[in-house]
Protein backbone atom coordinates (compact mmCIF):
# COMPACT_ATOMS: atom_id res chain seq x y z
CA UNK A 1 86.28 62.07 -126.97
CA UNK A 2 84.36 65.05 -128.62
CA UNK A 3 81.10 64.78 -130.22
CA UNK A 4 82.23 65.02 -133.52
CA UNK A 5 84.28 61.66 -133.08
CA UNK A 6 81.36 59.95 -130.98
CA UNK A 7 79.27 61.20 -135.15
CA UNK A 8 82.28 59.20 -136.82
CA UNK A 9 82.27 56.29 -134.76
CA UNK A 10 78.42 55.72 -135.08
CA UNK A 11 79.02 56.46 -139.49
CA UNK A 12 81.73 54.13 -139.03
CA UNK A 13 79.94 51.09 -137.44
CA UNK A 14 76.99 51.55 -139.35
CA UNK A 15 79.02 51.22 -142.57
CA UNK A 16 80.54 48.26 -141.18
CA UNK A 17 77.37 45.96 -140.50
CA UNK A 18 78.59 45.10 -136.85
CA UNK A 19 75.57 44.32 -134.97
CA UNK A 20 77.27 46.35 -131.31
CA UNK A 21 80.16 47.44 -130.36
CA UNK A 22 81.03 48.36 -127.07
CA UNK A 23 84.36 51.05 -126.27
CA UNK A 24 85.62 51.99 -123.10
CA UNK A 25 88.33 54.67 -122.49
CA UNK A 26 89.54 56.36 -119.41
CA UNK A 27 86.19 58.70 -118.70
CA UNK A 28 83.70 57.22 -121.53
CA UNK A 29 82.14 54.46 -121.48
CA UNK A 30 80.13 53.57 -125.32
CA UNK A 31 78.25 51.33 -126.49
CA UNK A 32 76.35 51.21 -130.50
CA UNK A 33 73.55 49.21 -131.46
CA UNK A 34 72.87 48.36 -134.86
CA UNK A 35 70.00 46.21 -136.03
CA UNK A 36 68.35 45.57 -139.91
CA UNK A 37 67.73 48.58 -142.19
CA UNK A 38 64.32 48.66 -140.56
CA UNK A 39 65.56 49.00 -137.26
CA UNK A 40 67.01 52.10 -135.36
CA UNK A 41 70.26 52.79 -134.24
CA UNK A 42 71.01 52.65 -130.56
CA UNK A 43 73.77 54.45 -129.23
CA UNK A 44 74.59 54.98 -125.40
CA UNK A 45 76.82 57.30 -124.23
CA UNK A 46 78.15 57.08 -120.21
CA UNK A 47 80.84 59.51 -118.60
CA UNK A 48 82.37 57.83 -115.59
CA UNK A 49 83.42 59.81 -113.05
CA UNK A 50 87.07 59.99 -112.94
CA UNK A 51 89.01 59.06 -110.03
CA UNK A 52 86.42 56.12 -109.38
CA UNK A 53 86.79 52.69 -110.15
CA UNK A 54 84.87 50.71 -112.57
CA UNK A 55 83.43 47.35 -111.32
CA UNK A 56 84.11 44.18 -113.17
CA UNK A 57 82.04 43.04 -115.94
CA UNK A 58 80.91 39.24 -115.87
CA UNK A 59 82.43 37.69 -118.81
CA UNK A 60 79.67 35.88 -120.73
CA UNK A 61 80.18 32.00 -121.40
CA UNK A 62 82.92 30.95 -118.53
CA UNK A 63 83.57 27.53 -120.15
CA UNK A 64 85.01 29.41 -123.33
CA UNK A 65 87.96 31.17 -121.00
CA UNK A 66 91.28 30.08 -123.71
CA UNK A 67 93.12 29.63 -120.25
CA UNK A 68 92.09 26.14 -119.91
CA UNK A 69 93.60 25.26 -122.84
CA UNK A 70 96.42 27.23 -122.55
CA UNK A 71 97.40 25.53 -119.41
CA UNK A 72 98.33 22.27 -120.96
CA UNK A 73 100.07 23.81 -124.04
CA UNK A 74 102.45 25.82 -122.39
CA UNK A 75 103.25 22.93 -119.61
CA UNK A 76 104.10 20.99 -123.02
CA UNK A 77 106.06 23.41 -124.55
CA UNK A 78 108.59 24.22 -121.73
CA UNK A 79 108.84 20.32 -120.93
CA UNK A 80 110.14 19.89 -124.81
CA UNK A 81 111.56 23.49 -125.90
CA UNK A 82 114.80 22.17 -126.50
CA UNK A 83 112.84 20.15 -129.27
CA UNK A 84 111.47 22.97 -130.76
CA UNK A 85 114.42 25.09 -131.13
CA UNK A 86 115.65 23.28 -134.12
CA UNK A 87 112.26 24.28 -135.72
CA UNK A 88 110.99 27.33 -137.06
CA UNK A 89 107.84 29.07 -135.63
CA UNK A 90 105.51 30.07 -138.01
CA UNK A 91 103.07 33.34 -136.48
CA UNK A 92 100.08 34.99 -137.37
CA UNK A 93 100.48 38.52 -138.99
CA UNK A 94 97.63 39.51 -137.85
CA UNK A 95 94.27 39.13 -135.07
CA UNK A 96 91.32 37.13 -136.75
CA UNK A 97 90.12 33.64 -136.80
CA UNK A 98 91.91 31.31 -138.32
CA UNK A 99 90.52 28.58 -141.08
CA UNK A 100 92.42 25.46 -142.47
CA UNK A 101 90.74 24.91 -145.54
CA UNK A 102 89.62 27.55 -148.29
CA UNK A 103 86.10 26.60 -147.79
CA UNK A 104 84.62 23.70 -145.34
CA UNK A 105 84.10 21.34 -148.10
CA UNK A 106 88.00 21.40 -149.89
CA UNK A 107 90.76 19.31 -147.70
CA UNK A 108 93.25 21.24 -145.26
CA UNK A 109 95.70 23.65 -146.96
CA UNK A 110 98.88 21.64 -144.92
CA UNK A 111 98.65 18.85 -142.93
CA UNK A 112 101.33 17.47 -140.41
CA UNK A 113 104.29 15.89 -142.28
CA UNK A 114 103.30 18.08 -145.50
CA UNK A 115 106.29 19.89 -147.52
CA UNK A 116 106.14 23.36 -147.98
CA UNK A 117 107.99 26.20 -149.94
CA UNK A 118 108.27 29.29 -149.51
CA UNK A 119 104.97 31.43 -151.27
CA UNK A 120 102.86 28.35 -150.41
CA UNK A 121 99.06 29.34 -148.50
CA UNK A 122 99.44 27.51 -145.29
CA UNK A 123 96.10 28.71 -143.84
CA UNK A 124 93.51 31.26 -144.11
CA UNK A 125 92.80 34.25 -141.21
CA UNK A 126 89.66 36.24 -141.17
CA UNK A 127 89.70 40.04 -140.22
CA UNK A 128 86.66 42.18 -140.13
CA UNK A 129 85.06 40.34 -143.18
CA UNK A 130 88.55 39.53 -144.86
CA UNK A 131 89.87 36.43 -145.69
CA UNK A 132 93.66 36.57 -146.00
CA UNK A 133 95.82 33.88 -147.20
CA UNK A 134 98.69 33.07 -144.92
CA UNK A 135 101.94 32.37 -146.87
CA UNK A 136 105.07 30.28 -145.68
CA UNK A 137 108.38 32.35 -145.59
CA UNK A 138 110.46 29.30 -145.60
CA UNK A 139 110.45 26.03 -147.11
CA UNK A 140 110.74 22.79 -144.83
CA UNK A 141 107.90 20.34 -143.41
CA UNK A 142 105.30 20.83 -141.23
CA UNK A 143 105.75 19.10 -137.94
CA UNK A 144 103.22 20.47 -135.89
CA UNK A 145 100.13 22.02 -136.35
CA UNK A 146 99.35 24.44 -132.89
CA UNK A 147 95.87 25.95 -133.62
CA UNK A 148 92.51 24.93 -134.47
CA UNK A 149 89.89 25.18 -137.42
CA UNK A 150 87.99 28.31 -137.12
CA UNK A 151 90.01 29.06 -133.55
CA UNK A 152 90.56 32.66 -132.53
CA UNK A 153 94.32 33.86 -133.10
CA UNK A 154 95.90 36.86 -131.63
CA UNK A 155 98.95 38.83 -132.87
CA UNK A 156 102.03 37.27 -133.25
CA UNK A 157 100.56 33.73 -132.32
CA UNK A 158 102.83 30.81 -133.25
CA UNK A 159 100.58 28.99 -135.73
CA UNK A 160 102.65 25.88 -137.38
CA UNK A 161 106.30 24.77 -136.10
CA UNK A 162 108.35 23.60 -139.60
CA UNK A 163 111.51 21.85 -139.49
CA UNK A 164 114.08 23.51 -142.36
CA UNK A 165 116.15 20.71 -142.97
């Protein structure tokens, strides 16, 4: 990474009102610190040796780890998967977090047991500042419900199971 990139990245993050963000690549290690308009921007720039291994970093709360959770969900779903094949797995577009109402005093978009068509907003996933409204692609009813209010989602995360019939 050149130092002209290293200028953009620091533009880039200051436009973007995150508070730090932290990158590590093969031989850099970064790390930008943005505070109020008052305050100064940090930035920290590390080459790592190459050829020598980076020591772990402690992940910060422990008791948030989503593989305690996970555990228990996936033990469920391969006990019952021939259950769920007759349903339809509805996934998240994209990586955000994920909101069941439009705003925290308004009811849930879908509940379990609700009918939905196609076009209708079955949730709501925030990206970098974004709110974007997650529409059905098929019509049926909801019969399960696999994530949280205000959860993390990644990628391709199977969100609602709806049976088409």
């Amino acid at each position: 990474m050149d130092l002209k990139e290293i200028q953009n990245l620091i533009k880039f993050v200051a436009k973007s009102g995150a508070s730090e963000v932290k990158l590590e690549m093969d031989d850099v290690k970064i790390t930008i610190k943005t505070g109020g308009e008052d305050s100064k921007e940090t930035t920290f720039v590390q080459q790592i040796p190459v050829g020598t291994a980076v020591p772990p970093q402690p992940v910060a709360p422990a008791p948030v780890a989503p593989t305690t959770p996970a555990a228990p969900v996936a033990a469920a779903e391969s006990s019952s998967s021939d259950d769920n094949s007759k349903y339809i797995t509805i996934k998240s577009p994209i990586i955000g977090t994920l909101y069941r109402k439009p705003s925290p005093d308004k009811p849930t978009f879908v509940e379990v047991g609700d009918s939905i068509k196609e076009g209708d907003v079955l949730c709501i996933i925030e990206a970098m500042k974004l709110f974007n409204e997650i529409e059905s692609e098929v019509s049926g009813k909801i019969v399960k419900v696999l994530v949280d209010e205000a959860s993390p989602v990644e990628f391709d995360q199977p969100l609602f199971l709806v049976d088409p019939s």
